[in-house]
ModelCIF file with pLDDT and N, C-alpha, C, O atoms, coordinates in Angstrom:
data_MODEL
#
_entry.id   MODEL 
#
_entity.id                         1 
_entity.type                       polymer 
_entity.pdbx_number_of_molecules   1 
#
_entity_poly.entity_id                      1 
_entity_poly.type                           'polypeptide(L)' 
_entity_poly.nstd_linkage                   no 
_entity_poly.nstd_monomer                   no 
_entity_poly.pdbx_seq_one_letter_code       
;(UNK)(UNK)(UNK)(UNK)(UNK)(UNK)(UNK)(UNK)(UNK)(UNK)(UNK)(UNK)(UNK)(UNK)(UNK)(UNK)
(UNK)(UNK)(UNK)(UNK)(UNK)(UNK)(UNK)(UNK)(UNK)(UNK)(UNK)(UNK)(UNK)(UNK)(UNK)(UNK)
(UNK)(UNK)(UNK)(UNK)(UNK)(UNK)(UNK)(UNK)(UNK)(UNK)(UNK)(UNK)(UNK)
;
_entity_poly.pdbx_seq_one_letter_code_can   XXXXXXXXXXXXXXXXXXXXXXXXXXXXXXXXXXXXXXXXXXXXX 
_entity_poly.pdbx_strand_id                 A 
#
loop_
_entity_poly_seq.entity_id 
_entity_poly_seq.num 
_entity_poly_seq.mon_id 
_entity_poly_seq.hetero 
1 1  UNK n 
1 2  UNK n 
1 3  UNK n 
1 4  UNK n 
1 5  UNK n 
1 6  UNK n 
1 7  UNK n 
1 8  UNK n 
1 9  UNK n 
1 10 UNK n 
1 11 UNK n 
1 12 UNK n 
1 13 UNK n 
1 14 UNK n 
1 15 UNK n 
1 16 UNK n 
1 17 UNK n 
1 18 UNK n 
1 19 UNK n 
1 20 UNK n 
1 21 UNK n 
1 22 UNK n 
1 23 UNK n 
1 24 UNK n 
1 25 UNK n 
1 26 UNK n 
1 27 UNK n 
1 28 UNK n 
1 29 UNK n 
1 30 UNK n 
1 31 UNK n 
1 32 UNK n 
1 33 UNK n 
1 34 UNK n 
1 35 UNK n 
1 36 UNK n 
1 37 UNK n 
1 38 UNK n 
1 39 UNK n 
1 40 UNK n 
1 41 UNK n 
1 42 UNK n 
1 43 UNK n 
1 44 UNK n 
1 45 UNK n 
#
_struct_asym.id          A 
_struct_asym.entity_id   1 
#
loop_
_ma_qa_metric.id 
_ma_qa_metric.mode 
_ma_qa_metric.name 
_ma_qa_metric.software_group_id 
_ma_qa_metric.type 
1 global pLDDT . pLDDT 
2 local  pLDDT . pLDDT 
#
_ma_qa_metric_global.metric_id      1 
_ma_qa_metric_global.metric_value   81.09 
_ma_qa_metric_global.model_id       1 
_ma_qa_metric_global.ordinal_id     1 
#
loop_
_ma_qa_metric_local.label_asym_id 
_ma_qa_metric_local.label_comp_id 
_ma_qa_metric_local.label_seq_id 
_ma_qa_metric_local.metric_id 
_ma_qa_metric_local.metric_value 
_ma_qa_metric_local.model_id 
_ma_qa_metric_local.ordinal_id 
A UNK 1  2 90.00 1 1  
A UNK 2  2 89.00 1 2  
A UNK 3  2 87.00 1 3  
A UNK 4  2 86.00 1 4  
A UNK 5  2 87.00 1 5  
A UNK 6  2 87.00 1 6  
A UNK 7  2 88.00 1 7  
A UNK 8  2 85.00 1 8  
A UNK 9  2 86.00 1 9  
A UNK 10 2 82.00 1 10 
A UNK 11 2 77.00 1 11 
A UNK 12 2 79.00 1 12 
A UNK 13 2 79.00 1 13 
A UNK 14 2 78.00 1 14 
A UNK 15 2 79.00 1 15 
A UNK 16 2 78.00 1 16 
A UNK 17 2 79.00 1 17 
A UNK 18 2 80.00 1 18 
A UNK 19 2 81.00 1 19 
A UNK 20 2 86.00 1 20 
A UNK 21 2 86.00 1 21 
A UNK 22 2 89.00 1 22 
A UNK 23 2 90.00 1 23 
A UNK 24 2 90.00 1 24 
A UNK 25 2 88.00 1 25 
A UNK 26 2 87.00 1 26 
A UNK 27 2 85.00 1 27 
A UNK 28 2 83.00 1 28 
A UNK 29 2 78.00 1 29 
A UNK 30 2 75.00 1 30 
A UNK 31 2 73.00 1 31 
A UNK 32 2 75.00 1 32 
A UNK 33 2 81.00 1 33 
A UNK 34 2 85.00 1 34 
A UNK 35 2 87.00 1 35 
A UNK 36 2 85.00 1 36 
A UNK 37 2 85.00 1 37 
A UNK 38 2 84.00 1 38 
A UNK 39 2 83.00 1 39 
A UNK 40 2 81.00 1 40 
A UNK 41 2 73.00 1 41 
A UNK 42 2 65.00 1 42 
A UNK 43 2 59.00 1 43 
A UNK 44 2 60.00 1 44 
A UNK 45 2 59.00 1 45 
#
loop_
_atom_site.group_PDB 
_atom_site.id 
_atom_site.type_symbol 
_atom_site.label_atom_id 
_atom_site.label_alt_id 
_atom_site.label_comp_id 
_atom_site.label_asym_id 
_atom_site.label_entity_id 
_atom_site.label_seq_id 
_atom_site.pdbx_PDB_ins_code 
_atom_site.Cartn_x 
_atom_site.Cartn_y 
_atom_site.Cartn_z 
_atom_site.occupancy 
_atom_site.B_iso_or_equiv 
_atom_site.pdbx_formal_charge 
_atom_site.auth_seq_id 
_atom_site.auth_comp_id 
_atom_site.auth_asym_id 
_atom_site.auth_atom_id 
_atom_site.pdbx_PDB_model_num 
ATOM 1   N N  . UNK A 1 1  ? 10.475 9.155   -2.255  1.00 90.00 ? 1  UNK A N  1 
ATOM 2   C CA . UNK A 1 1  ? 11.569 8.875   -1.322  1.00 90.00 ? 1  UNK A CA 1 
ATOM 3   C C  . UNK A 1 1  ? 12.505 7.780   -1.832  1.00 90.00 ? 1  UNK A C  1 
ATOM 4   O O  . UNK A 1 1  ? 13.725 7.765   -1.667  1.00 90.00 ? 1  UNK A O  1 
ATOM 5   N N  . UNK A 1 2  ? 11.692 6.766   -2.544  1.00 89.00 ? 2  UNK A N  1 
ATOM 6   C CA . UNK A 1 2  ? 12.621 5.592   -2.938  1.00 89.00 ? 2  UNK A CA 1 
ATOM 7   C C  . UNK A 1 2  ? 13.382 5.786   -4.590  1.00 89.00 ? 2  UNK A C  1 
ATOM 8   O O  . UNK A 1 2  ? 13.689 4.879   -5.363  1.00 89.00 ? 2  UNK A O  1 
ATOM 9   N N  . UNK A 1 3  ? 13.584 7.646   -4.830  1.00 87.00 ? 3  UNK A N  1 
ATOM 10  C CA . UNK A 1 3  ? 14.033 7.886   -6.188  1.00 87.00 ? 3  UNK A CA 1 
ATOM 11  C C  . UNK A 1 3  ? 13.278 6.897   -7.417  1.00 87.00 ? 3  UNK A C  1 
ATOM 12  O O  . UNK A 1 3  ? 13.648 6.265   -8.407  1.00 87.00 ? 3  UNK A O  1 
ATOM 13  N N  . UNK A 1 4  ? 12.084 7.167   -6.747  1.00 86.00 ? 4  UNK A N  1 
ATOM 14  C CA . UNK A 1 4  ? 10.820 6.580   -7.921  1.00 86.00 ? 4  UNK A CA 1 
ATOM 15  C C  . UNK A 1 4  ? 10.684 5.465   -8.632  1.00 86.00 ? 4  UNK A C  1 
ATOM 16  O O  . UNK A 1 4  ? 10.247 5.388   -9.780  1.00 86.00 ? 4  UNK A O  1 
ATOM 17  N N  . UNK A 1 5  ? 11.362 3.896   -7.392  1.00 87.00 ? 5  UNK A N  1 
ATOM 18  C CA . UNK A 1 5  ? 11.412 2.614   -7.504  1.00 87.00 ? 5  UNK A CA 1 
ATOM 19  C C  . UNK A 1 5  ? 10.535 1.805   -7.176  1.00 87.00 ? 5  UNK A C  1 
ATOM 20  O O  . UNK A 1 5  ? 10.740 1.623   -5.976  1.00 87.00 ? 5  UNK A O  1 
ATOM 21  N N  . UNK A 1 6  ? 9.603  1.142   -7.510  1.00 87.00 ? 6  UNK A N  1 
ATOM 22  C CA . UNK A 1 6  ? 9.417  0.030   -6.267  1.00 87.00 ? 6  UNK A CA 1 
ATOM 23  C C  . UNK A 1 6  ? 9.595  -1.454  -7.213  1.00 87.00 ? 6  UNK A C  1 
ATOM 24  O O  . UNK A 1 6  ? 9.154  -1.640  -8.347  1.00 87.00 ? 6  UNK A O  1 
ATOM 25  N N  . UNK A 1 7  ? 10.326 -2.354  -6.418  1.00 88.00 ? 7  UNK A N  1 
ATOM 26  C CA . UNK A 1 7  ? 10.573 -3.502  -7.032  1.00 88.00 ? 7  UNK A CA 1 
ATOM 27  C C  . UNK A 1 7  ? 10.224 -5.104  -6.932  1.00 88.00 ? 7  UNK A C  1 
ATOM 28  O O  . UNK A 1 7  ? 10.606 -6.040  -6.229  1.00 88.00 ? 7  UNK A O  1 
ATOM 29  N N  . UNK A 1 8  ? 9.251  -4.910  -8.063  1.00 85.00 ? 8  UNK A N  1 
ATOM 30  C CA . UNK A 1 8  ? 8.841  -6.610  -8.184  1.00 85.00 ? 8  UNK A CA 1 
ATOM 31  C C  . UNK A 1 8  ? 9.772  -7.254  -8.739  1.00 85.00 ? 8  UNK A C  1 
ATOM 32  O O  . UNK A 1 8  ? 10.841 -6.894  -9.232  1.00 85.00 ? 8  UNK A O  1 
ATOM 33  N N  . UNK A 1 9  ? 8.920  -8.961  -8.530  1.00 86.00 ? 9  UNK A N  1 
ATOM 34  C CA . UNK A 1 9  ? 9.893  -10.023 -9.189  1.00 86.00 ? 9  UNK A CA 1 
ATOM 35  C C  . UNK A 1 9  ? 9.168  -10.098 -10.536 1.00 86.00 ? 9  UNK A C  1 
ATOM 36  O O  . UNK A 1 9  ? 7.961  -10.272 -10.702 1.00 86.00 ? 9  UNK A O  1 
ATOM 37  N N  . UNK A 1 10 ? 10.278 -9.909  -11.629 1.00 82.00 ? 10 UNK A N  1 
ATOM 38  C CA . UNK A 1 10 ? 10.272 -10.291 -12.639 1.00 82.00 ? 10 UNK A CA 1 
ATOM 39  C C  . UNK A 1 10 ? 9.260  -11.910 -13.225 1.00 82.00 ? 10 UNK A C  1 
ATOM 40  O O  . UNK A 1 10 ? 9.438  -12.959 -12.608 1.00 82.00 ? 10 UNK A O  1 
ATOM 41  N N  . UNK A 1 11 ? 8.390  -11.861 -14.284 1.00 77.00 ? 11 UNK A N  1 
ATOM 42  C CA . UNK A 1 11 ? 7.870  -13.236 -14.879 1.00 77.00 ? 11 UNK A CA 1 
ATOM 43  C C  . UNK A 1 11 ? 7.630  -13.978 -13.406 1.00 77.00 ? 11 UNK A C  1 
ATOM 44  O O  . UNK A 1 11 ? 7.931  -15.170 -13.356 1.00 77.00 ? 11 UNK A O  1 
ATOM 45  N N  . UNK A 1 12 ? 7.074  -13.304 -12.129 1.00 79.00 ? 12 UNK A N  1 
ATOM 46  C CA . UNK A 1 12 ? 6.588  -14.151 -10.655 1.00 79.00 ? 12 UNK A CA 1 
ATOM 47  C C  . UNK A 1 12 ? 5.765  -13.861 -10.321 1.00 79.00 ? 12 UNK A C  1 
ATOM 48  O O  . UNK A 1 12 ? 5.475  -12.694 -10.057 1.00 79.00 ? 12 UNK A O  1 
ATOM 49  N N  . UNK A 1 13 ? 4.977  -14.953 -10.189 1.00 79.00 ? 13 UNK A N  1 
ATOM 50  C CA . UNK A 1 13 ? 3.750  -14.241 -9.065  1.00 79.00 ? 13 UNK A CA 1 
ATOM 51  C C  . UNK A 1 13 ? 4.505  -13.550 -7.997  1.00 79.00 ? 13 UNK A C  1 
ATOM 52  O O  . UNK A 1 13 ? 5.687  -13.765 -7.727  1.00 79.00 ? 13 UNK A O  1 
ATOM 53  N N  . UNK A 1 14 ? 3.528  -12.486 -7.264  1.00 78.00 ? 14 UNK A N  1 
ATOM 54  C CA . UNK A 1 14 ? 3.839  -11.939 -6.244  1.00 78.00 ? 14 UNK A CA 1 
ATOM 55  C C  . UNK A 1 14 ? 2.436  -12.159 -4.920  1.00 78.00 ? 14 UNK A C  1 
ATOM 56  O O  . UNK A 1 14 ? 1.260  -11.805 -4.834  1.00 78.00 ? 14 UNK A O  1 
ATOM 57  N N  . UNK A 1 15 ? 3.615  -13.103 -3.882  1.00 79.00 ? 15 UNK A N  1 
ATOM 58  C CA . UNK A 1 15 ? 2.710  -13.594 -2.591  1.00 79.00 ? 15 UNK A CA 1 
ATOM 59  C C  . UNK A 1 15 ? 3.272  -12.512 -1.601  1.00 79.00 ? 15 UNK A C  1 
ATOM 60  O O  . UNK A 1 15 ? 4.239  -11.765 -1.748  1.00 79.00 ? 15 UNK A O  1 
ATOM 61  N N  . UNK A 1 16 ? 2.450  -12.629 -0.617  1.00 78.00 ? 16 UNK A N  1 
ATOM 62  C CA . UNK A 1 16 ? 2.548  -12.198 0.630   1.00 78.00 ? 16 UNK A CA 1 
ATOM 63  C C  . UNK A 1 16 ? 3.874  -11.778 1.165   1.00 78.00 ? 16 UNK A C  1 
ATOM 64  O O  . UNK A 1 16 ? 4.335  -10.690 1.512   1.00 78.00 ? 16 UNK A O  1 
ATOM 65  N N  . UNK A 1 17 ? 4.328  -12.968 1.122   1.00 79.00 ? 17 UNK A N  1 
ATOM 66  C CA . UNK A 1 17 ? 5.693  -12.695 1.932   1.00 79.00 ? 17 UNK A CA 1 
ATOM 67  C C  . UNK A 1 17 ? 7.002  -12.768 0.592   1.00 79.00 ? 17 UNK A C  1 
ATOM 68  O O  . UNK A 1 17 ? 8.055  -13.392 0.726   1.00 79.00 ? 17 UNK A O  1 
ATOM 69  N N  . UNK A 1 18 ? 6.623  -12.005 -0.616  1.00 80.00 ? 18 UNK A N  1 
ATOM 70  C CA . UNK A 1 18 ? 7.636  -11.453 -1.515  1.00 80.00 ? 18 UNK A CA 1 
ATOM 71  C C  . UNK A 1 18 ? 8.406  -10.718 -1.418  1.00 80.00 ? 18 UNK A C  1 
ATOM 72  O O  . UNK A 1 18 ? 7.861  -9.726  -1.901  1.00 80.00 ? 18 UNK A O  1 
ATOM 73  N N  . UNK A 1 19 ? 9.582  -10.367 -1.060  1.00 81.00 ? 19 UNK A N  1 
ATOM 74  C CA . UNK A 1 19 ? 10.372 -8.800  -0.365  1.00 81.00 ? 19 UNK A CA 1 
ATOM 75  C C  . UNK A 1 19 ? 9.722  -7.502  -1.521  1.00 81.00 ? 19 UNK A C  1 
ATOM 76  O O  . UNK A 1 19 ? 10.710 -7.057  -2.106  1.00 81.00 ? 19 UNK A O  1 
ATOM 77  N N  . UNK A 1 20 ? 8.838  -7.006  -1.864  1.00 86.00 ? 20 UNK A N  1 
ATOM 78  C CA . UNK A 1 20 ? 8.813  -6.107  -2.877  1.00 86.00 ? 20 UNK A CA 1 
ATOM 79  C C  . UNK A 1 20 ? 9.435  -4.929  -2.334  1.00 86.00 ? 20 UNK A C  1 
ATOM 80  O O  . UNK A 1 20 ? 9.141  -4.792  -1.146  1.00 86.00 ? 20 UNK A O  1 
ATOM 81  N N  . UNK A 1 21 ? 10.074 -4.169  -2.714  1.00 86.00 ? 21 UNK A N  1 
ATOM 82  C CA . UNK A 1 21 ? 9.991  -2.773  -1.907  1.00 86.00 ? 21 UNK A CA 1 
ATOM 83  C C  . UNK A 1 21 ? 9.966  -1.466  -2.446  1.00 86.00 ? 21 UNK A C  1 
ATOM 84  O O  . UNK A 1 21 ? 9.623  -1.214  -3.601  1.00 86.00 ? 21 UNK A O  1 
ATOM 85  N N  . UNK A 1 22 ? 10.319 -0.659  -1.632  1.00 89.00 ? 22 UNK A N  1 
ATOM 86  C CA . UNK A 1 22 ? 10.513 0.875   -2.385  1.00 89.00 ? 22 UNK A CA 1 
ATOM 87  C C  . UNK A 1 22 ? 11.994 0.900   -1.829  1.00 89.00 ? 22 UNK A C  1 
ATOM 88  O O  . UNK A 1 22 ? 12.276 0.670   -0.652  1.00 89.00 ? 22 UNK A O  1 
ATOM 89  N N  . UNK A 1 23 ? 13.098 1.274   -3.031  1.00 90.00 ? 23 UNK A N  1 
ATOM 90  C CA . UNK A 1 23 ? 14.267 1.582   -2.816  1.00 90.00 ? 23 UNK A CA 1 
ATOM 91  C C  . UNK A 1 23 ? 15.384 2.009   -4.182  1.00 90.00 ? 23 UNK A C  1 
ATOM 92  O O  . UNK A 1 23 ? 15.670 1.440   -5.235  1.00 90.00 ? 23 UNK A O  1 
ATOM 93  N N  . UNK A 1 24 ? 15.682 2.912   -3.731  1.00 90.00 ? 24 UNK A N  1 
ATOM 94  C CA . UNK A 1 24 ? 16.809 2.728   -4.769  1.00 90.00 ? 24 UNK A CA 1 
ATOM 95  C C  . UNK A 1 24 ? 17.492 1.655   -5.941  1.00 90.00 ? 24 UNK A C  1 
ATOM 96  O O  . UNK A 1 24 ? 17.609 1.695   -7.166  1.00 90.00 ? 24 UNK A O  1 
ATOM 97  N N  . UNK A 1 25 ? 17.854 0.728   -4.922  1.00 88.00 ? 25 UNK A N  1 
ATOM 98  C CA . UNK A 1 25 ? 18.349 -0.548  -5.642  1.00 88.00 ? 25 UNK A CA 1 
ATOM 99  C C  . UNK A 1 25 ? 17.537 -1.566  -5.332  1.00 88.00 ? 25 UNK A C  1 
ATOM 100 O O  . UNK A 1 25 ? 16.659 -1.509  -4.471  1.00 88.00 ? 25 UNK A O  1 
ATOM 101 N N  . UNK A 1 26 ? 17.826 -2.619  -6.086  1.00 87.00 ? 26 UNK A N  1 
ATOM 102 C CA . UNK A 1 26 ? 16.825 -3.901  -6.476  1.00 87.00 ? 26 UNK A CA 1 
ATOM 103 C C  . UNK A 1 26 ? 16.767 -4.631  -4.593  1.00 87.00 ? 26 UNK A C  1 
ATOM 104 O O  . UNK A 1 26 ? 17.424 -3.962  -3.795  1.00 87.00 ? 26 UNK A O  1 
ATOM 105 N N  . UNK A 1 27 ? 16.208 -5.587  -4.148  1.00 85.00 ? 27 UNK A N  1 
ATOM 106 C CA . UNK A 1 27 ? 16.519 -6.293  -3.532  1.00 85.00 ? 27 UNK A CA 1 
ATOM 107 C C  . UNK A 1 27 ? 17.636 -7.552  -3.218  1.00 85.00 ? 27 UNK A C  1 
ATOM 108 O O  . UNK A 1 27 ? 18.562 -6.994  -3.806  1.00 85.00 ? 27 UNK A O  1 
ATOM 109 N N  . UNK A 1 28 ? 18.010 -8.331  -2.923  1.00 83.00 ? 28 UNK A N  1 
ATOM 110 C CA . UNK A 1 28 ? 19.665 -9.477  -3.170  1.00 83.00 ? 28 UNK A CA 1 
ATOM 111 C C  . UNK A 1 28 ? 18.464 -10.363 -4.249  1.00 83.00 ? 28 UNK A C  1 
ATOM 112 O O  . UNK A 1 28 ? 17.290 -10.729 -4.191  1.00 83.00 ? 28 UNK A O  1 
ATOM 113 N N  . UNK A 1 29 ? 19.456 -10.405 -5.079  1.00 78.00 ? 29 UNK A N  1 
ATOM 114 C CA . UNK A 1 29 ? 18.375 -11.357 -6.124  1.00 78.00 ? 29 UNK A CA 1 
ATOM 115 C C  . UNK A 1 29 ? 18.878 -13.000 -5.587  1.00 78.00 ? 29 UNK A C  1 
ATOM 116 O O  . UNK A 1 29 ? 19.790 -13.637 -6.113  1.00 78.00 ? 29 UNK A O  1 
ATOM 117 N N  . UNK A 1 30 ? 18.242 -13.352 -4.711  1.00 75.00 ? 30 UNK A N  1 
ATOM 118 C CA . UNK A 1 30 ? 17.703 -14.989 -4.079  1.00 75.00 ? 30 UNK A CA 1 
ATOM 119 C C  . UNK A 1 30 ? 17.074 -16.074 -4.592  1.00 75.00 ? 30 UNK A C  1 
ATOM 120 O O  . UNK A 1 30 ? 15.868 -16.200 -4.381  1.00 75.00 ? 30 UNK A O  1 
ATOM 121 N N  . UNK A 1 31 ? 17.499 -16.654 -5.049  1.00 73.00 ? 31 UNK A N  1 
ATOM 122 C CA . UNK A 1 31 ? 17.102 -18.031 -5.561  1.00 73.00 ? 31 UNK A CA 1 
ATOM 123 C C  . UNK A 1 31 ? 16.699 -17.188 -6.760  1.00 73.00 ? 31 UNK A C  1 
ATOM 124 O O  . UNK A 1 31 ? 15.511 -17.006 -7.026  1.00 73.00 ? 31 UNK A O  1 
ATOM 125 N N  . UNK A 1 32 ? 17.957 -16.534 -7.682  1.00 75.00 ? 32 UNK A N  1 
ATOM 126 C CA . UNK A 1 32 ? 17.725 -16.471 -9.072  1.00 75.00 ? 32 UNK A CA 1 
ATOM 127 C C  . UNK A 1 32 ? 16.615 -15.384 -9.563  1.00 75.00 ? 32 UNK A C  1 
ATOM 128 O O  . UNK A 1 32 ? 16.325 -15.062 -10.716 1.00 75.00 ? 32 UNK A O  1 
ATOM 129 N N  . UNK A 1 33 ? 16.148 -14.974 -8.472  1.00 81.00 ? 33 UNK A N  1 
ATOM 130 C CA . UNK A 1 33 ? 15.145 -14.105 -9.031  1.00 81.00 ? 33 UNK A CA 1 
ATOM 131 C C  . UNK A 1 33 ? 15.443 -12.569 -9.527  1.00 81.00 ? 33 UNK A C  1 
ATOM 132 O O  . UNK A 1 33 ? 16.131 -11.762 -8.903  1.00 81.00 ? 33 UNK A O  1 
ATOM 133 N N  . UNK A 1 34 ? 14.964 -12.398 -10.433 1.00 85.00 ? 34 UNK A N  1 
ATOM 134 C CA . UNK A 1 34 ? 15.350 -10.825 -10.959 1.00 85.00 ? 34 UNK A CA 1 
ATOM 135 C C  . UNK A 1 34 ? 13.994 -9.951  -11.255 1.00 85.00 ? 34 UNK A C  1 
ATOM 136 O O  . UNK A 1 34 ? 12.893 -10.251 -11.716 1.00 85.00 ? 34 UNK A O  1 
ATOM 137 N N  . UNK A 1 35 ? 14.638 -8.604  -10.729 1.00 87.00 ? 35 UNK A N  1 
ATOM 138 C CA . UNK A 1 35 ? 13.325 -7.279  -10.025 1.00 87.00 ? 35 UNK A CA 1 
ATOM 139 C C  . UNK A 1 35 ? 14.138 -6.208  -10.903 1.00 87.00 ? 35 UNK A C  1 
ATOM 140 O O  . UNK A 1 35 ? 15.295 -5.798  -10.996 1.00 87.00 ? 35 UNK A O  1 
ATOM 141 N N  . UNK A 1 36 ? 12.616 -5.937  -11.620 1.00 85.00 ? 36 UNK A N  1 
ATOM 142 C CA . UNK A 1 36 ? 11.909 -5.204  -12.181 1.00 85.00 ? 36 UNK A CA 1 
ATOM 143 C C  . UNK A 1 36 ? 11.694 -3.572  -11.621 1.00 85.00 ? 36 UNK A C  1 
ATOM 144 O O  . UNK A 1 36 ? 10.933 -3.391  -10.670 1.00 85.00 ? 36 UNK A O  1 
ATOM 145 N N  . UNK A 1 37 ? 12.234 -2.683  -12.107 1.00 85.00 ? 37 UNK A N  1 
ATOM 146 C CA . UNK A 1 37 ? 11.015 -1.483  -10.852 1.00 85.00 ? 37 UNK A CA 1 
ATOM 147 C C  . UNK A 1 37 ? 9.759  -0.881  -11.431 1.00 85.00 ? 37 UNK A C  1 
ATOM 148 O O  . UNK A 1 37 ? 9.782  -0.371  -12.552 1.00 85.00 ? 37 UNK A O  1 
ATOM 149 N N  . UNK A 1 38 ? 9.033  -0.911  -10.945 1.00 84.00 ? 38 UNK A N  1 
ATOM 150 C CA . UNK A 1 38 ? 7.813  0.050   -11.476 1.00 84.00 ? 38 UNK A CA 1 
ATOM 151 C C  . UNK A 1 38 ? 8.097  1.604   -11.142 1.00 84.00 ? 38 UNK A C  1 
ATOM 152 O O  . UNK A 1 38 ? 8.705  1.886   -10.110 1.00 84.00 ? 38 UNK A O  1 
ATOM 153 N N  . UNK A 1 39 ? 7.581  2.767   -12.164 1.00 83.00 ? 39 UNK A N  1 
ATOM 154 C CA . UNK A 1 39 ? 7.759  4.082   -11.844 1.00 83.00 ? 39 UNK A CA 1 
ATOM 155 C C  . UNK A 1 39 ? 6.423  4.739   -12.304 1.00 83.00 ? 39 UNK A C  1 
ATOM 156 O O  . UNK A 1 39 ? 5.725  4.311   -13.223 1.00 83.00 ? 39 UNK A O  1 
ATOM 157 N N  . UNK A 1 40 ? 6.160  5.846   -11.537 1.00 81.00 ? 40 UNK A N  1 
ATOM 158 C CA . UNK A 1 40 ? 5.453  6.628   -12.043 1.00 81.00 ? 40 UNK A CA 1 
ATOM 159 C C  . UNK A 1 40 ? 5.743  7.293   -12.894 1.00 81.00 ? 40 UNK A C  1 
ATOM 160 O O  . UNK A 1 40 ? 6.912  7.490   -13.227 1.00 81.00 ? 40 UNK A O  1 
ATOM 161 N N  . UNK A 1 41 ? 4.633  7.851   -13.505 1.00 73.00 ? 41 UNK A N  1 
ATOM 162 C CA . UNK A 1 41 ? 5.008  8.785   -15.001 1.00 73.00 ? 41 UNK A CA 1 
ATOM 163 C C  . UNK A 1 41 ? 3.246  9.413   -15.364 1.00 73.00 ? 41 UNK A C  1 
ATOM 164 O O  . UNK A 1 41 ? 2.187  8.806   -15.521 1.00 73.00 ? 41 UNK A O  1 
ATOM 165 N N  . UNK A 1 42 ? 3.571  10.763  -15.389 1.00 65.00 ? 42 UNK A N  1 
ATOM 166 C CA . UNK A 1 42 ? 2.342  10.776  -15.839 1.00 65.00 ? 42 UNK A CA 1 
ATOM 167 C C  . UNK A 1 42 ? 2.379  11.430  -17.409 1.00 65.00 ? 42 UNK A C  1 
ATOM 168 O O  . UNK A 1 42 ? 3.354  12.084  -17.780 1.00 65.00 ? 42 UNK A O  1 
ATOM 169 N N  . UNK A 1 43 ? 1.081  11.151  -18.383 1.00 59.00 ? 43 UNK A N  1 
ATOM 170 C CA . UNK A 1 43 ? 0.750  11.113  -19.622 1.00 59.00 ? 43 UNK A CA 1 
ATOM 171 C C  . UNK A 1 43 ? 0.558  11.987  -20.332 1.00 59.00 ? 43 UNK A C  1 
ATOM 172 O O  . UNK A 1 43 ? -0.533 12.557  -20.366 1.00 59.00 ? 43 UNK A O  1 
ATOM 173 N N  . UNK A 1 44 ? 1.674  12.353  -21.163 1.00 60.00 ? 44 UNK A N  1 
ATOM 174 C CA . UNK A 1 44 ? 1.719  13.748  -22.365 1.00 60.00 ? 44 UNK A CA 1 
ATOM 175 C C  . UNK A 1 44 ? 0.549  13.585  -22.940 1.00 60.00 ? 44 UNK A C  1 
ATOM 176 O O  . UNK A 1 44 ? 0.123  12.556  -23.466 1.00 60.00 ? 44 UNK A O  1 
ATOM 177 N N  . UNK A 1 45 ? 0.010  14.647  -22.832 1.00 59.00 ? 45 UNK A N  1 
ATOM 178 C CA . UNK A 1 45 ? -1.439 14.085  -24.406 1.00 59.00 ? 45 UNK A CA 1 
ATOM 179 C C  . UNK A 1 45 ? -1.710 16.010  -24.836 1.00 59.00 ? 45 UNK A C  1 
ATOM 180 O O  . UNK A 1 45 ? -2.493 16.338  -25.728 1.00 59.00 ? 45 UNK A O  1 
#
């Protein structure tokens, strides 16, 4: 649904109350922080 995003913070720990999400686009990058997306993919072999 989120066109195969979900977005952490970059070089951050990730707490509780981190905005991570599933979306299209990144989250407002806030106090400098920059997001990463993770995707699925599955493995040619």
């Amino acid at each position: 649904a989120s066109g195969n995003k979900f977005w952490v913070p970059k070089n951050k720990p990730i707490r509780p109350d981190t905005p991570c999400r599933f979306s299209p686009e990144p989250p407002p990058a806030e106090g400098g922080t920059e997001w990463v997306a993770l995707r699925t993919a599955a493995v040619e072999e």
